[in-house]
C-alpha atoms as a PDB file:
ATOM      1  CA  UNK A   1       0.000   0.000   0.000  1.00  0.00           C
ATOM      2  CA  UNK A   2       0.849   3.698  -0.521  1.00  0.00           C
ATOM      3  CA  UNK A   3       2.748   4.867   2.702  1.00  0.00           C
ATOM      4  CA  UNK A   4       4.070   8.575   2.938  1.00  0.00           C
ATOM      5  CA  UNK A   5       7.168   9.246   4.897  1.00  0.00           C
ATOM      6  CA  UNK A   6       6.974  13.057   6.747  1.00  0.00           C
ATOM      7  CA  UNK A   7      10.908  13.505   8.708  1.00  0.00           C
ATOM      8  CA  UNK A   8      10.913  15.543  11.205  1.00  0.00           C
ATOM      9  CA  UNK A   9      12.890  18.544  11.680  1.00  0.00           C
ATOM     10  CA  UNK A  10      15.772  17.105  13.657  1.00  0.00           C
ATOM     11  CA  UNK A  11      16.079  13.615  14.534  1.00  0.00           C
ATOM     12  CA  UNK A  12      14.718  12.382  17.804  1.00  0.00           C
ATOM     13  CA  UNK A  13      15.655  10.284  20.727  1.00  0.00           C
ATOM     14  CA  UNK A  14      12.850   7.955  22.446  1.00  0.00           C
ATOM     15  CA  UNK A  15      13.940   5.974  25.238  1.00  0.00           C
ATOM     16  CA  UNK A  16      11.891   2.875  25.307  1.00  0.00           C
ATOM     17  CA  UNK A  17      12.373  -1.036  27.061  1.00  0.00           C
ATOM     18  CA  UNK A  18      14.419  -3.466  25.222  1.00  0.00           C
ATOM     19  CA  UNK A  19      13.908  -7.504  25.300  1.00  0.00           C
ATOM     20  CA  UNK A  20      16.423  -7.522  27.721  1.00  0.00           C
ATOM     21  CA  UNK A  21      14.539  -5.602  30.450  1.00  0.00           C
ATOM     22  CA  UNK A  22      16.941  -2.281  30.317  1.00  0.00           C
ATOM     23  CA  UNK A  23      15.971   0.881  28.845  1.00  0.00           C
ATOM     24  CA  UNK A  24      17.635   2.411  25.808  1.00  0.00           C
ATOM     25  CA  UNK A  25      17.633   5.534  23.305  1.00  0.00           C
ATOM     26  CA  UNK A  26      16.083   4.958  20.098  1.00  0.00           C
ATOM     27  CA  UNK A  27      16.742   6.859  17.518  1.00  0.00           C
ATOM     28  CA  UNK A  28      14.167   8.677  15.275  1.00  0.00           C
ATOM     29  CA  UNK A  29      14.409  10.650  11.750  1.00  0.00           C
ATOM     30  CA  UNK A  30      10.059  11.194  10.536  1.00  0.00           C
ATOM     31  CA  UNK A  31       6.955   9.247  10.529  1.00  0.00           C
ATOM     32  CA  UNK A  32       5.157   6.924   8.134  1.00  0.00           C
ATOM     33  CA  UNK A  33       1.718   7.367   7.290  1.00  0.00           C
ATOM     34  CA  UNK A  34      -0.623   5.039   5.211  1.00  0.00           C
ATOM     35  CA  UNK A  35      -4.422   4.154   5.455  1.00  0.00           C
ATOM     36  CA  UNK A  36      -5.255   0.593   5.741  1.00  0.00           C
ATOM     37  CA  UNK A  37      -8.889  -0.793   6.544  1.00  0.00           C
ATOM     38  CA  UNK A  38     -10.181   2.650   5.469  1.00  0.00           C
ATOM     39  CA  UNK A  39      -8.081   3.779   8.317  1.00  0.00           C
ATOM     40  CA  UNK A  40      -4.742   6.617   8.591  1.00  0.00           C
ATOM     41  CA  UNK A  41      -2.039   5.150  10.572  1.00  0.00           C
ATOM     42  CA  UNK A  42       1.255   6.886  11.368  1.00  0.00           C
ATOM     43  CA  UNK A  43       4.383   4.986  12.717  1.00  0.00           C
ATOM     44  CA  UNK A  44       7.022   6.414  13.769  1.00  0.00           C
ATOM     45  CA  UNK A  45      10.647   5.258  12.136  1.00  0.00           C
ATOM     46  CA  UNK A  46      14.367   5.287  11.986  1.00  0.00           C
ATOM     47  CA  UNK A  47      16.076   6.380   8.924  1.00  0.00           C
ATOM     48  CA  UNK A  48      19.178   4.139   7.890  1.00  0.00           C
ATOM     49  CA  UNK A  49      22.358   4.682   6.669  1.00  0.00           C
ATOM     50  CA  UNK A  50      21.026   3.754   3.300  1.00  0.00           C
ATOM     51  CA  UNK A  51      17.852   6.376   3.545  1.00  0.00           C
ATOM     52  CA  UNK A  52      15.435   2.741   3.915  1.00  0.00           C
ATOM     53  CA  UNK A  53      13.212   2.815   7.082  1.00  0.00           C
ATOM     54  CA  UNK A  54      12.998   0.985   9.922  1.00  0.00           C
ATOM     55  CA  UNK A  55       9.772   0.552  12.314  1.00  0.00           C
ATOM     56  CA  UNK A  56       9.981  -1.311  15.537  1.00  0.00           C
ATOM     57  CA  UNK A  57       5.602  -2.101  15.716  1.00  0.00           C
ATOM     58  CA  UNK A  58       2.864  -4.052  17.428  1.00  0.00           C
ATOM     59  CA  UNK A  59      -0.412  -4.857  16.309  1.00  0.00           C
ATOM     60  CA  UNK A  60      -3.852  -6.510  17.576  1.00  0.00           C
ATOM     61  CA  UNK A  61      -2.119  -9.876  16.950  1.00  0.00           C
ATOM     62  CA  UNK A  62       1.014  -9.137  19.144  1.00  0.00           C
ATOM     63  CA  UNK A  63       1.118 -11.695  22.085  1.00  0.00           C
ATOM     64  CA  UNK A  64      -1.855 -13.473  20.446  1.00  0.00           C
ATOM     65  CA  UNK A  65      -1.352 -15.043  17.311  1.00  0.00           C
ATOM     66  CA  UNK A  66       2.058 -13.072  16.373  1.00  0.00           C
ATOM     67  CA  UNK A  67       5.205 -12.344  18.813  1.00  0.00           C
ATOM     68  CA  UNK A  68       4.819  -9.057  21.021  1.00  0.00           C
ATOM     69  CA  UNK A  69       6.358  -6.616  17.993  1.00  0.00           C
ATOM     70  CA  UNK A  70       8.262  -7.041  14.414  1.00  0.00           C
ATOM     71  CA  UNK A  71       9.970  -5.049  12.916  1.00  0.00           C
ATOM     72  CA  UNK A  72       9.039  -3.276   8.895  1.00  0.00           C
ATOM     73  CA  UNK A  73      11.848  -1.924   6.851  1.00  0.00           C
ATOM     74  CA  UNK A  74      10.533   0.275   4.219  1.00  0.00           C
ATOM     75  CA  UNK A  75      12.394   1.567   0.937  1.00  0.00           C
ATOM     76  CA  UNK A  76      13.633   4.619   1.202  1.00  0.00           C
ATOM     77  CA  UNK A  77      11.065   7.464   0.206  1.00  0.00           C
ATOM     78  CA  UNK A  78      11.324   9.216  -3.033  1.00  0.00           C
ATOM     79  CA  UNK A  79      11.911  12.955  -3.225  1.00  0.00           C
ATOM     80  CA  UNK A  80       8.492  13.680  -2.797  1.00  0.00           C
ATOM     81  CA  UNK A  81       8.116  11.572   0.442  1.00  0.00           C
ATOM     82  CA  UNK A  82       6.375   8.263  -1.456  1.00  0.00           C
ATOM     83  CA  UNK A  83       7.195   4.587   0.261  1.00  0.00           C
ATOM     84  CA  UNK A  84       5.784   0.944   0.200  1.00  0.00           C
ATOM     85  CA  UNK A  85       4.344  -0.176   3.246  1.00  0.00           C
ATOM     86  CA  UNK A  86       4.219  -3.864   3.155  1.00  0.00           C
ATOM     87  CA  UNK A  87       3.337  -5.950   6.307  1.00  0.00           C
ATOM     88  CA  UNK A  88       4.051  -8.851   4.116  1.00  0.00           C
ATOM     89  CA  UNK A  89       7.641  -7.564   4.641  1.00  0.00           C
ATOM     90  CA  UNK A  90       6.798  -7.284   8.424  1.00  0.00           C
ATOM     91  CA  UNK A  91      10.080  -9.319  10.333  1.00  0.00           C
ATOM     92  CA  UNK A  92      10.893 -11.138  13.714  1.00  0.00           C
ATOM     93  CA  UNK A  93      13.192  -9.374  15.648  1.00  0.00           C
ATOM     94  CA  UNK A  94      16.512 -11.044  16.604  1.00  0.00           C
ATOM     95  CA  UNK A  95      15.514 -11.780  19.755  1.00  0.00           C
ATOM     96  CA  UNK A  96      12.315 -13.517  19.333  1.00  0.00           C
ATOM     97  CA  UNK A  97      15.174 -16.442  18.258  1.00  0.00           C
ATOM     98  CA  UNK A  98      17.288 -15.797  20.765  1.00  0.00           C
ATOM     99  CA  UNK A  99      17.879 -14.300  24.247  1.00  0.00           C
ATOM    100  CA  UNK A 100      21.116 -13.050  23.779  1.00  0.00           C
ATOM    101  CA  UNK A 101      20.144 -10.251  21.189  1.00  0.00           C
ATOM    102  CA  UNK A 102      18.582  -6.880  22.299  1.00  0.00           C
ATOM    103  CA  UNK A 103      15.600  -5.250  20.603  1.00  0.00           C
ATOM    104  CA  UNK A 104      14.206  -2.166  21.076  1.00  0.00           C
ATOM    105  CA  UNK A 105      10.467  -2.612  22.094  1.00  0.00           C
ATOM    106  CA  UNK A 106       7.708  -0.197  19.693  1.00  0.00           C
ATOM    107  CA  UNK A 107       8.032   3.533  20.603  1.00  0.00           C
ATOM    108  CA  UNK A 108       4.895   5.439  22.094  1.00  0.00           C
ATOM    109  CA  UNK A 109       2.023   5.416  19.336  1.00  0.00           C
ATOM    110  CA  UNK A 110       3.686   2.623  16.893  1.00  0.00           C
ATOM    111  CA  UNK A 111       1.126   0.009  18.474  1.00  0.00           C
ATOM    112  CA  UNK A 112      -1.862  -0.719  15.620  1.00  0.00           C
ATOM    113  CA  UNK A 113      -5.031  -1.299  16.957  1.00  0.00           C
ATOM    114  CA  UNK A 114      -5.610  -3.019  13.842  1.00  0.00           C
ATOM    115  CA  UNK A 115      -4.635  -6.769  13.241  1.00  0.00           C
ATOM    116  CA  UNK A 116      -1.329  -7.613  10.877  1.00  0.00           C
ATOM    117  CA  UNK A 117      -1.912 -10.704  10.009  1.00  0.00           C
ATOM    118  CA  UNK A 118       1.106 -10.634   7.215  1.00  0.00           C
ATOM    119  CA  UNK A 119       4.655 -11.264   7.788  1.00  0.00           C
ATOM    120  CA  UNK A 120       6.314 -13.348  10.147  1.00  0.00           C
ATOM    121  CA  UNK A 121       4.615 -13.970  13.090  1.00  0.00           C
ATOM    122  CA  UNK A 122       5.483 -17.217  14.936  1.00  0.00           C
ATOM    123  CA  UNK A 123       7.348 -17.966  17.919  1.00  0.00           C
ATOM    124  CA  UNK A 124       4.692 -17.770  20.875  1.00  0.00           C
ATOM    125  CA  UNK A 125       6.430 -20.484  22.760  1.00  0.00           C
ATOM    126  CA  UNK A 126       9.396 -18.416  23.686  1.00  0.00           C
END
């Protein structure tokens, strides 16, 4: 679907929980906004090195029928802002395989009220 990528005026710092229990700075450049279900949603991302995207999200399905967040890596937006959003794309996090890896849990607001039922989503057991 049509997502449209807004950066904000100076990159931000969130400090949110990590699989590992501590706290940590993460690291924001904009936000990504797309409708889906007749529906505007905004997430808020990381810009890479590369100018791709990186959302750390949770959905409806998170702790249910998918693991607690994934993470969605985006193309980087064209001059004018334009992006893919593809939960299709949607990814475990390192650390839904194992313990020894530390992800960043979803900043405030990047938690869908709608279900994702695309992408990886396995690994309840852990």
């Amino acid at each position: 679907m049509p997502g449209h990528f807004t950066p904000y005026d100076e990159d931000r710092t969130v400090t949110v929980g990590n699989a590992d229990g501590k706290e940590r700075g993460l690291g924001l450049g904009g936000e990504l906004s797309f409708r889906l279900g007749g529906t505007e949603h905004t997430l808020q991302v990381s810009v890479e090195a590369d100018g791709s995207l990186w959302a750390v999200f949770a959905d409806a399905t998170s702790g249910v029928s998918s693991y607690r967040f994934r993470f969605l890596r985006p193309a980087a937006p064209d001059a004018e802002g334009r992006t893919a959003v593809d939960f299709n794309r949607a990814l475990l996090p390192p650390c839904a395989f194992a313990d020894h890896f530390i992800c960043p849990f979803p900043p405030p607001g990047n938690t869908l009220t709608t279900e994702i039922t695309a992408g990886e989503r396995g690994l309840l057991d852990r």
